[in-house]
Protein backbone atom coordinates (compact mmCIF):
# COMPACT_ATOMS: atom_id res chain seq x y z
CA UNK A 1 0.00 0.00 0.00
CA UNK A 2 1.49 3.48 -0.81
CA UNK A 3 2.31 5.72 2.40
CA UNK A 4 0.08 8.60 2.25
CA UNK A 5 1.56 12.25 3.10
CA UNK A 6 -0.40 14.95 5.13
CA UNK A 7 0.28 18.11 4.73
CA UNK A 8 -0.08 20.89 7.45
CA UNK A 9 1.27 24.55 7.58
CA UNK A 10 0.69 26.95 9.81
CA UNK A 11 1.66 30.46 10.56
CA UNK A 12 3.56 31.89 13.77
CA UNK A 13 3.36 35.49 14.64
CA UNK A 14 4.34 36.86 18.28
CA UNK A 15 6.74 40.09 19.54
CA UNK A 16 9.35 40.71 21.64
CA UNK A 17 9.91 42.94 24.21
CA UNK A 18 12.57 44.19 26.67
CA UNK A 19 11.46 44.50 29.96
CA UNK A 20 15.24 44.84 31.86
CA UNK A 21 18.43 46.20 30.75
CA UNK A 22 21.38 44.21 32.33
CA UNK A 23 22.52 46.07 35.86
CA UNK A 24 25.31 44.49 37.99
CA UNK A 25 24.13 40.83 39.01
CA UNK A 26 20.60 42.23 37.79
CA UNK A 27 20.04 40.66 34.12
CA UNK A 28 18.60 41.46 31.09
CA UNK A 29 15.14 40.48 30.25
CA UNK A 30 12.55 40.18 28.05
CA UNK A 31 9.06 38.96 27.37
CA UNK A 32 7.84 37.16 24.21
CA UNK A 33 4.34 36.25 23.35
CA UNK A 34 3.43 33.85 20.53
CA UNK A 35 0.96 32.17 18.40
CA UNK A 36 0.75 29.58 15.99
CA UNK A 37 -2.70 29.47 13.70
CA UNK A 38 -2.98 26.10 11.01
CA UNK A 39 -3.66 27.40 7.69
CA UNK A 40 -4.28 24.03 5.67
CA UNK A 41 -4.26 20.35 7.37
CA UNK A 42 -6.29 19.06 10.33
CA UNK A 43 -5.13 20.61 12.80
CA UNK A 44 -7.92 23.87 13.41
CA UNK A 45 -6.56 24.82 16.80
CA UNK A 46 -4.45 28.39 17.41
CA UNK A 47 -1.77 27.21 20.10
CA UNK A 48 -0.32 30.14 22.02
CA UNK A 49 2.73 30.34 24.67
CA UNK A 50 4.56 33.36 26.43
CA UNK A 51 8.16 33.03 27.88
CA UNK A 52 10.20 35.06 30.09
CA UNK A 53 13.68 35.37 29.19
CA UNK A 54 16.80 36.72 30.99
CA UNK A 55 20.83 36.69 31.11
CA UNK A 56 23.47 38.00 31.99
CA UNK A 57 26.63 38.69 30.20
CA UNK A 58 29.64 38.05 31.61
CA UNK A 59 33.10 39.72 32.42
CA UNK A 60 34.96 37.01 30.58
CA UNK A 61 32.35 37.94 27.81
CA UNK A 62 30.72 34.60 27.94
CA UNK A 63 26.68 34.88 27.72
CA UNK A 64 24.38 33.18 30.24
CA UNK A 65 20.82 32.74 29.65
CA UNK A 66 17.96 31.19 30.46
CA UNK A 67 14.34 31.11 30.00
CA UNK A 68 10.68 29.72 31.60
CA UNK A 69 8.13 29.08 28.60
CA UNK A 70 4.24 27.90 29.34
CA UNK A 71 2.56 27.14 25.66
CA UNK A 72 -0.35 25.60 24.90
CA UNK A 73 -0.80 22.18 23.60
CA UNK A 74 -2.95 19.32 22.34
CA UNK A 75 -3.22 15.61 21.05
CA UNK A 76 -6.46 15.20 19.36
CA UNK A 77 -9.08 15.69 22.12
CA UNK A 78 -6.77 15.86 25.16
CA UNK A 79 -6.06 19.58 25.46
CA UNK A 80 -2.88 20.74 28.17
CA UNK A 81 -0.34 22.72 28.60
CA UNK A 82 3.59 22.44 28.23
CA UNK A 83 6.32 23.93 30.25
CA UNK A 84 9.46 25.00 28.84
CA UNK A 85 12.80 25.71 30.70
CA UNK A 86 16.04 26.45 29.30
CA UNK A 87 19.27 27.76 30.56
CA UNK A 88 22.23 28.30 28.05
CA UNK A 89 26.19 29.35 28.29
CA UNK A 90 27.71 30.79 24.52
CA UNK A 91 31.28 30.87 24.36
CA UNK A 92 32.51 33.14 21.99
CA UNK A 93 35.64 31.73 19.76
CA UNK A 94 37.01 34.59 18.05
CA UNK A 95 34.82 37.74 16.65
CA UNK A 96 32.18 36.08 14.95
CA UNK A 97 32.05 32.29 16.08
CA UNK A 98 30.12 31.08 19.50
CA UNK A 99 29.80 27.67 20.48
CA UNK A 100 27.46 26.79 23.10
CA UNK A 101 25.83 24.40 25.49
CA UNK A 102 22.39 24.03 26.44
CA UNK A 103 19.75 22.31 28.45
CA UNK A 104 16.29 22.51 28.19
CA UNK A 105 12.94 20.06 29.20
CA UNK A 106 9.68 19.87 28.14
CA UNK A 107 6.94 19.18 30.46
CA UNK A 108 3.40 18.36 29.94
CA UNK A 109 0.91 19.60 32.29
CA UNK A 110 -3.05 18.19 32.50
CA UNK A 111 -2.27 15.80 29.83
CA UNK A 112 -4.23 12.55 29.71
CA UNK A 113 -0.60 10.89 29.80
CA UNK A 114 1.44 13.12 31.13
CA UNK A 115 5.50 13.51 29.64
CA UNK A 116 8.77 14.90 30.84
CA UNK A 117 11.52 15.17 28.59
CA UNK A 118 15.01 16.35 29.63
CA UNK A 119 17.57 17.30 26.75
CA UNK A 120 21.35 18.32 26.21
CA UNK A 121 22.71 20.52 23.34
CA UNK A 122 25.62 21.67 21.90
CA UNK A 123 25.95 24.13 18.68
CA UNK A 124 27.79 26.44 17.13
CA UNK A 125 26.62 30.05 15.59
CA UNK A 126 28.39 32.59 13.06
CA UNK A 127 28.08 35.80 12.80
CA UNK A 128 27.57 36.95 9.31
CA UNK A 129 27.14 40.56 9.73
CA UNK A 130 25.79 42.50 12.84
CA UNK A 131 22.87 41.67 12.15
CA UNK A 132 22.44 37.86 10.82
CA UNK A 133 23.71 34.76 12.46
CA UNK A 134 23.40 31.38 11.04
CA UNK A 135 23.69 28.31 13.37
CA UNK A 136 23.66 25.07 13.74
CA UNK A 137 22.82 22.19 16.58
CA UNK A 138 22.57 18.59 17.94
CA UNK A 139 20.72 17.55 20.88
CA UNK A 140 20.24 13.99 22.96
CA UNK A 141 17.58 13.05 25.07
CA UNK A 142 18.71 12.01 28.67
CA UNK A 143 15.39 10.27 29.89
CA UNK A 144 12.78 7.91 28.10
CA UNK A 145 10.12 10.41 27.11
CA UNK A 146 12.93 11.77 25.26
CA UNK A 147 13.78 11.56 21.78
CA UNK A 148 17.68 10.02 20.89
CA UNK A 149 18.81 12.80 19.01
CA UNK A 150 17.71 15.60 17.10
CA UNK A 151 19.77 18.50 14.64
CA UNK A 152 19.18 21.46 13.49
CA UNK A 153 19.83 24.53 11.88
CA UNK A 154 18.54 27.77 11.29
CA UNK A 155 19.20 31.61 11.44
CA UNK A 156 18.36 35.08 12.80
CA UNK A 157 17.98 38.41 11.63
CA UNK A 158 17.64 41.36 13.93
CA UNK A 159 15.34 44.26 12.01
């Protein structure tokens, strides 16, 4: 029988805003808001989620951060939502290279079966001009809910 392929898209749309400058051991922060509305496929449901960011950057110029997410989420009928926290250290090699390490977990909450997943990952970023970076990851799960491995890469333009 021949595999059949659905097709879903969606479109994201959010901001981004800074709610601390960096003072002493005070960090920078920021609050981003997001949503995420299917526009072809099954899926009919707008999922939203808001995270609180903050860091700090370093005297040795190494960059901290970290970051709380709550999104929604759902899996057919069971609707819940997910917690997201992160923490991060980028080392910069040179003037335009970082390499850094991260964990993060995802955690279901009011689920019908509810999940934990815990996750390592390392990457490494360039900095094409001031303002575009292109970067690239791997992770590994480190618990069961977890997927092995996953890659990635992507990259950011500040506007």
């Amino acid at each position: 029988a021949e595999a059949e392929l659905d097709r879903e898209s969606r479109v994201l749309y959010g901001f981004k805003a800074v709610a601390t400058r960096q003072d002493g051991w005070g960090p920078e922060s920021a609050v981003i808001v997001q949503g995420f509305t299917p526009t072809s496929g099954e899926a009919n449901d707008t999922q939203m989620s808001a995270t609180c960011v903050f860091g700090w950057i370093l005297p040795n110029e190494w960059t901290w951060d970290s970051a709380i997410r709550y999104a929604t989420g759902n899996n057919e009928e069971d609707r819940f939502g997910v917690w997201a926290p992160s923490t991060v250290l980028k080392i910069p090699l040179g003037e335009r290279w970082k390499a850094h390490a991260e964990y993060f977990g995802i955690f279901s909450d009011g689920r019908e079966a509810e999940t934990a997943q815990h996750f390592f990952s390392p990457g490494a970023h360039f900095l094409i001009t001031p303002n575009l970076e292109i970067g690239a990851r791997v992770g590994w799960g480190l618990n069961e809910d977890a997927p092995n491995f996953f890659s990635n890469t992507g990259f950011g333009w500040r506007f």
